[in-house]
Protein backbone atom coordinates (compact mmCIF):
# COMPACT_ATOMS: atom_id res chain seq x y z
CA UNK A 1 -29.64 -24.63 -55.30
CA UNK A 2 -29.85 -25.62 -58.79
CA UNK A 3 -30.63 -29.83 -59.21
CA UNK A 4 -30.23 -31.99 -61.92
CA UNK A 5 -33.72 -31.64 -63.40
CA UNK A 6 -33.00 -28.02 -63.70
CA UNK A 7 -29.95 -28.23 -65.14
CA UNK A 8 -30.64 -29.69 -68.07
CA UNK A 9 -34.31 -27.27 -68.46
CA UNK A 10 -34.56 -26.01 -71.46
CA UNK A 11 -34.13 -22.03 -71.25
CA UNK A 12 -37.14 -19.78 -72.75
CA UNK A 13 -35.66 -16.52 -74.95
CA UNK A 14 -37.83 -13.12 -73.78
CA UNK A 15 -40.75 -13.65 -76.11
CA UNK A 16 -41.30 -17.37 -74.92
CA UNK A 17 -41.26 -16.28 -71.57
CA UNK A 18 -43.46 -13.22 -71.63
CA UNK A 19 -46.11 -15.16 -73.83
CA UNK A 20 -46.04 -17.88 -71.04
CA UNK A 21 -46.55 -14.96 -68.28
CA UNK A 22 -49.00 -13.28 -70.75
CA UNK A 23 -47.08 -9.91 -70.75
CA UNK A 24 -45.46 -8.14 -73.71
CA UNK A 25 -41.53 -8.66 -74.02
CA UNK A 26 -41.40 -4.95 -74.07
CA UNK A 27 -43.16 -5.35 -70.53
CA UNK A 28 -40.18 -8.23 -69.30
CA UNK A 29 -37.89 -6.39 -70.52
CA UNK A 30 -38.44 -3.37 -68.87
CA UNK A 31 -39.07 -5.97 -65.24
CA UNK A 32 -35.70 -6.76 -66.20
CA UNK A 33 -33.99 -3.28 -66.18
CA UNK A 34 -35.57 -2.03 -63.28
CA UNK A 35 -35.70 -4.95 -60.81
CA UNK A 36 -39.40 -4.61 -60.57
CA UNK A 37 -39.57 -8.20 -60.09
CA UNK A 38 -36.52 -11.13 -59.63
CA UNK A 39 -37.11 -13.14 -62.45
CA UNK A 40 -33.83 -14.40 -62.56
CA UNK A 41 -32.93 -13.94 -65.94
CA UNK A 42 -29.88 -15.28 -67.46
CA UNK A 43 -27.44 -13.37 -69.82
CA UNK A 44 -26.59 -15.23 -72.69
CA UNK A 45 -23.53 -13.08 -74.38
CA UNK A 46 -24.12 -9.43 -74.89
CA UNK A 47 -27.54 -9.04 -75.44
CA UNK A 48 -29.57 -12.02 -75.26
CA UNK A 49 -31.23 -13.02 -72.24
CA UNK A 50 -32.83 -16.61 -71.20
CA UNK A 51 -35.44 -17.75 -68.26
CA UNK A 52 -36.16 -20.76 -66.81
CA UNK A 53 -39.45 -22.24 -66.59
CA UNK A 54 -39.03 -23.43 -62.98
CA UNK A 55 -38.17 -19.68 -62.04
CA UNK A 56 -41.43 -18.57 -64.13
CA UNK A 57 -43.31 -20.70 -62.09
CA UNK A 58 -42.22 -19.84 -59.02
CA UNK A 59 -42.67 -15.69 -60.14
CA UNK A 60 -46.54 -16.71 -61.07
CA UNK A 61 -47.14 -18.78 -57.80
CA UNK A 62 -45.51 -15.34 -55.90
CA UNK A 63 -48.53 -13.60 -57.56
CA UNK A 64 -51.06 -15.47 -56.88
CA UNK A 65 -54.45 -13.58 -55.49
CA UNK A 66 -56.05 -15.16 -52.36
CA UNK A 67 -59.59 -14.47 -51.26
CA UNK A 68 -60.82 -15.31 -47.48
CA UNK A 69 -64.02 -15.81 -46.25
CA UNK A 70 -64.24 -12.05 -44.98
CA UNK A 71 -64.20 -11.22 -48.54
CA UNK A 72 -60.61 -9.16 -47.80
CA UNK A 73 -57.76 -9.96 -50.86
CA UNK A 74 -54.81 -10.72 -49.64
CA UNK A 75 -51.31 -10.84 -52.22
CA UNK A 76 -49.06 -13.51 -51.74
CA UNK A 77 -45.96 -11.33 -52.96
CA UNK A 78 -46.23 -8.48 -51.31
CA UNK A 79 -44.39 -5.95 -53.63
CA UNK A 80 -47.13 -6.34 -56.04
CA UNK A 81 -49.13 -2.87 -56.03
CA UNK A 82 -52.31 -3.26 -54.68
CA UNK A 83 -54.90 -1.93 -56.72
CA UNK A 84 -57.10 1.21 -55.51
CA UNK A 85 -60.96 1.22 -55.49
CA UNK A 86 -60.66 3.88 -58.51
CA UNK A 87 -58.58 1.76 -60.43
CA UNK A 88 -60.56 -1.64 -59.81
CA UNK A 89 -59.26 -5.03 -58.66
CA UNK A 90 -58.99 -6.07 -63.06
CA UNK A 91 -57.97 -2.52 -64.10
């Protein structure tokens, strides 16, 4: 449900929005086409698209990396691929 304050959010274009999530729009765009992940973009006429902030946010808090006590990693979202041991937790 969208509420005022969001509303009236100023909208990021594709390279404003994939510097904030620290990806290359080439990278966000692709996210896009595929589904990988709902970022909720927003279709401005043919070809542009927009994002809000709030919807960034909410993307990067889905990510977020937890470590317990046990040492075991557990991923908030859990469609994010988990890395291997070959391929390192920072690969």
């Amino acid at each position: 449900m969208q509420t005022r304050s969001n509303v009236f959010e100023p909208l990021l274009n594709r390279k404003e929005a994939a510097k904030y999530l620290g990806v290359s729009p080439k990278t966000l765009a692709v996210w896009d086409c595929t589904k990988r992940y709902d970022l909720k973009p927003i279709k401005v006429g043919r070809r542009s698209v927009r994002y809000r902030k709030a919807d960034l946010d909410a993307f990067l808090d889905s990510c977020l990396v937890i470590k317990s006590n046990n040492s075991k990693t557990h991923y908030r979202n859990k469609s994010i691929k988990q890395p291997t041991l070959s391929e390192g937790v920072f690969a």
